[in-house]
Protein backbone atom coordinates (compact mmCIF):
# COMPACT_ATOMS: atom_id res chain seq x y z
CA UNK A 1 111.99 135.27 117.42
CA UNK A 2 112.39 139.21 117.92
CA UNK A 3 114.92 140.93 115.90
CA UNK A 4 116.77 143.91 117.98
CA UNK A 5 117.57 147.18 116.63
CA UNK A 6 120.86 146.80 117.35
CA UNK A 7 121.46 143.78 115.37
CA UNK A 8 119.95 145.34 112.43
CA UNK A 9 122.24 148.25 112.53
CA UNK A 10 125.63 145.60 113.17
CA UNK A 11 124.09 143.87 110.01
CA UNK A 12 124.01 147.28 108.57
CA UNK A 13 127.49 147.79 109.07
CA UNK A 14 128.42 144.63 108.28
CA UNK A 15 127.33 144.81 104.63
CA UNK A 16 128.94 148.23 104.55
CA UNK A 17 132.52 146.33 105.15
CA UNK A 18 131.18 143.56 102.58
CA UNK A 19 130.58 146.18 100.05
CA UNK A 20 133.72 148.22 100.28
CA UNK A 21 135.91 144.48 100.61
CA UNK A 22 133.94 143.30 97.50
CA UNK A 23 134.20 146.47 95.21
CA UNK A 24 137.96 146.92 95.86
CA UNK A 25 139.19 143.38 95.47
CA UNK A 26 137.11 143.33 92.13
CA UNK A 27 139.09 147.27 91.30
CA UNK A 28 142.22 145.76 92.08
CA UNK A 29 142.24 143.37 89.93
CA UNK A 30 141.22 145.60 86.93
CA UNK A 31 143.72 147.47 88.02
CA UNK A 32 146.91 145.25 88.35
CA UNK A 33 146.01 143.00 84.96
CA UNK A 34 145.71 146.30 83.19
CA UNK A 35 149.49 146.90 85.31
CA UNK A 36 150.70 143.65 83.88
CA UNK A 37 150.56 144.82 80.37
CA UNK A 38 152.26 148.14 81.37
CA UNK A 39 154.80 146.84 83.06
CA UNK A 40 155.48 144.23 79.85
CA UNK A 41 156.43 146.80 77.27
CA UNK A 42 157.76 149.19 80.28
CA UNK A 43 159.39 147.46 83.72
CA UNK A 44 160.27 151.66 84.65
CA UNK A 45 156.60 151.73 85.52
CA UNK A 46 156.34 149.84 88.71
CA UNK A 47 155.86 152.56 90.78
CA UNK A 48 153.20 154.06 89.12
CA UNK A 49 151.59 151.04 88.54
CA UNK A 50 151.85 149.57 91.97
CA UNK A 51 150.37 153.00 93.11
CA UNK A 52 147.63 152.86 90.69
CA UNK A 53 146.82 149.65 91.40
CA UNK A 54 146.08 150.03 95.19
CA UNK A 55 144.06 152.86 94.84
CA UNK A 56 140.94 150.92 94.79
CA UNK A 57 141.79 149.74 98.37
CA UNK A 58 140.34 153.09 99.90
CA UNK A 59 136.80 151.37 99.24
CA UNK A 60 137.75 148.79 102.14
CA UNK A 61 138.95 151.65 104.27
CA UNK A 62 135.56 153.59 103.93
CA UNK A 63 133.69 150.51 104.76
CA UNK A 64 135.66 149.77 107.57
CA UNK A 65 134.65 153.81 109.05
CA UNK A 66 131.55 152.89 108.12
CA UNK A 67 131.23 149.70 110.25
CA UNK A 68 132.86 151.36 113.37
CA UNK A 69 130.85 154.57 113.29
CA UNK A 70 127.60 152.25 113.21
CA UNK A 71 129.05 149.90 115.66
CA UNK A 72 130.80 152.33 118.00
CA UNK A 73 127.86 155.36 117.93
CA UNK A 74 124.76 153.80 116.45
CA UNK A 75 124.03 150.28 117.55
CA UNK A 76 124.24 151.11 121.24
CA UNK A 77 121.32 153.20 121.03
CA UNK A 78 119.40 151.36 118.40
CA UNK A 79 119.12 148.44 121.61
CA UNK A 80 115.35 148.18 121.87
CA UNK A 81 114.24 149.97 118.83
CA UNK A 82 114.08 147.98 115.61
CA UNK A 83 112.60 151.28 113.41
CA UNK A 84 116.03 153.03 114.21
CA UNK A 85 117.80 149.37 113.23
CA UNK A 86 115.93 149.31 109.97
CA UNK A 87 117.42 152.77 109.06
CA UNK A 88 120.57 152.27 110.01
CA UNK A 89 120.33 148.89 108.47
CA UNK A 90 119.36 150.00 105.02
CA UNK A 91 122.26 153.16 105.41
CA UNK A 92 124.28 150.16 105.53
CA UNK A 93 122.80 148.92 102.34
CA UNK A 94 123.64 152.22 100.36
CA UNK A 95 126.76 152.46 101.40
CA UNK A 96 127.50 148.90 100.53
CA UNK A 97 125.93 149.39 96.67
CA UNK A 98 127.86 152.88 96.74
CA UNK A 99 131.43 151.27 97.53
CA UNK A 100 130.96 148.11 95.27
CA UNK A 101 130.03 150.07 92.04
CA UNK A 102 132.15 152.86 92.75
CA UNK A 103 135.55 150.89 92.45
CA UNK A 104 134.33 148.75 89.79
C-alpha cells in the first residue's frame, strides 16, 4: 500500500480542523460555566458574557482556513510526492497543537 502526498497533506489539514474544533469547544466551556456564575449575581451581564464566551470559537475558524488553504493550494500539487505530504502533513500537526492549547 503506497501512501500519496496528497493524502498526507488532506490528513494534514484535517487535524488542523480537529485541533481548532477541539481547543474551542473545550474554551467555550471554560468560558460559559465561568458566564453562569456572572450572570447569577448579575443577569445585566449577558451581553458581555455571551460575547466573551464565543470568543474561543475563532480557533475553529482558523482551522477551517487552515484546512482549505491545504486542500485548495497544497494537496493538488503534493499528488505524487509524499516528502512534500509529510511537510505539509506535520504543518498540519502544529497548527493543530497551536489551536488546541491556545484556547484552552
Amino acid at each position: 500500500m503506497v501512501i500519496d502526498g496528497s493524502e498526507l497533506a488532506v490528513l494534514g489539514g484535517v487535524l488542523a480542523l480537529a485541533g481548532g474544533l477541539c481547543g474551542s469547544s473545550i474554551g467555550i466551556g471554560y468560558a460559559a460555566s465561568a458566564g453562569t456564575a456572572v450572570l447569577a449575581e448579575d443577569p445585566k451581564q449577558f451581553r458581555n458574557v455571551l460575547v466573551l464566551a464565543s470568543l474561543p470559537m475563532t480557533q475553529t475558524f482558523y482551522g477551517l482556513i487552515t484546512m482549505m488553504m491545504i486542500l485548495l493550494n497544497y494537496a493538488p500539487i503534493a499528488i505524487g510526492n509524499p516528502p512534500l505530504g509529510l511537510k505539509i502533513l506535520g504543518a498540519g500537526i502544529m497548527v493543530m497543537f497551536a489551536e488546541f492549547f491556545s484556547a484552552t
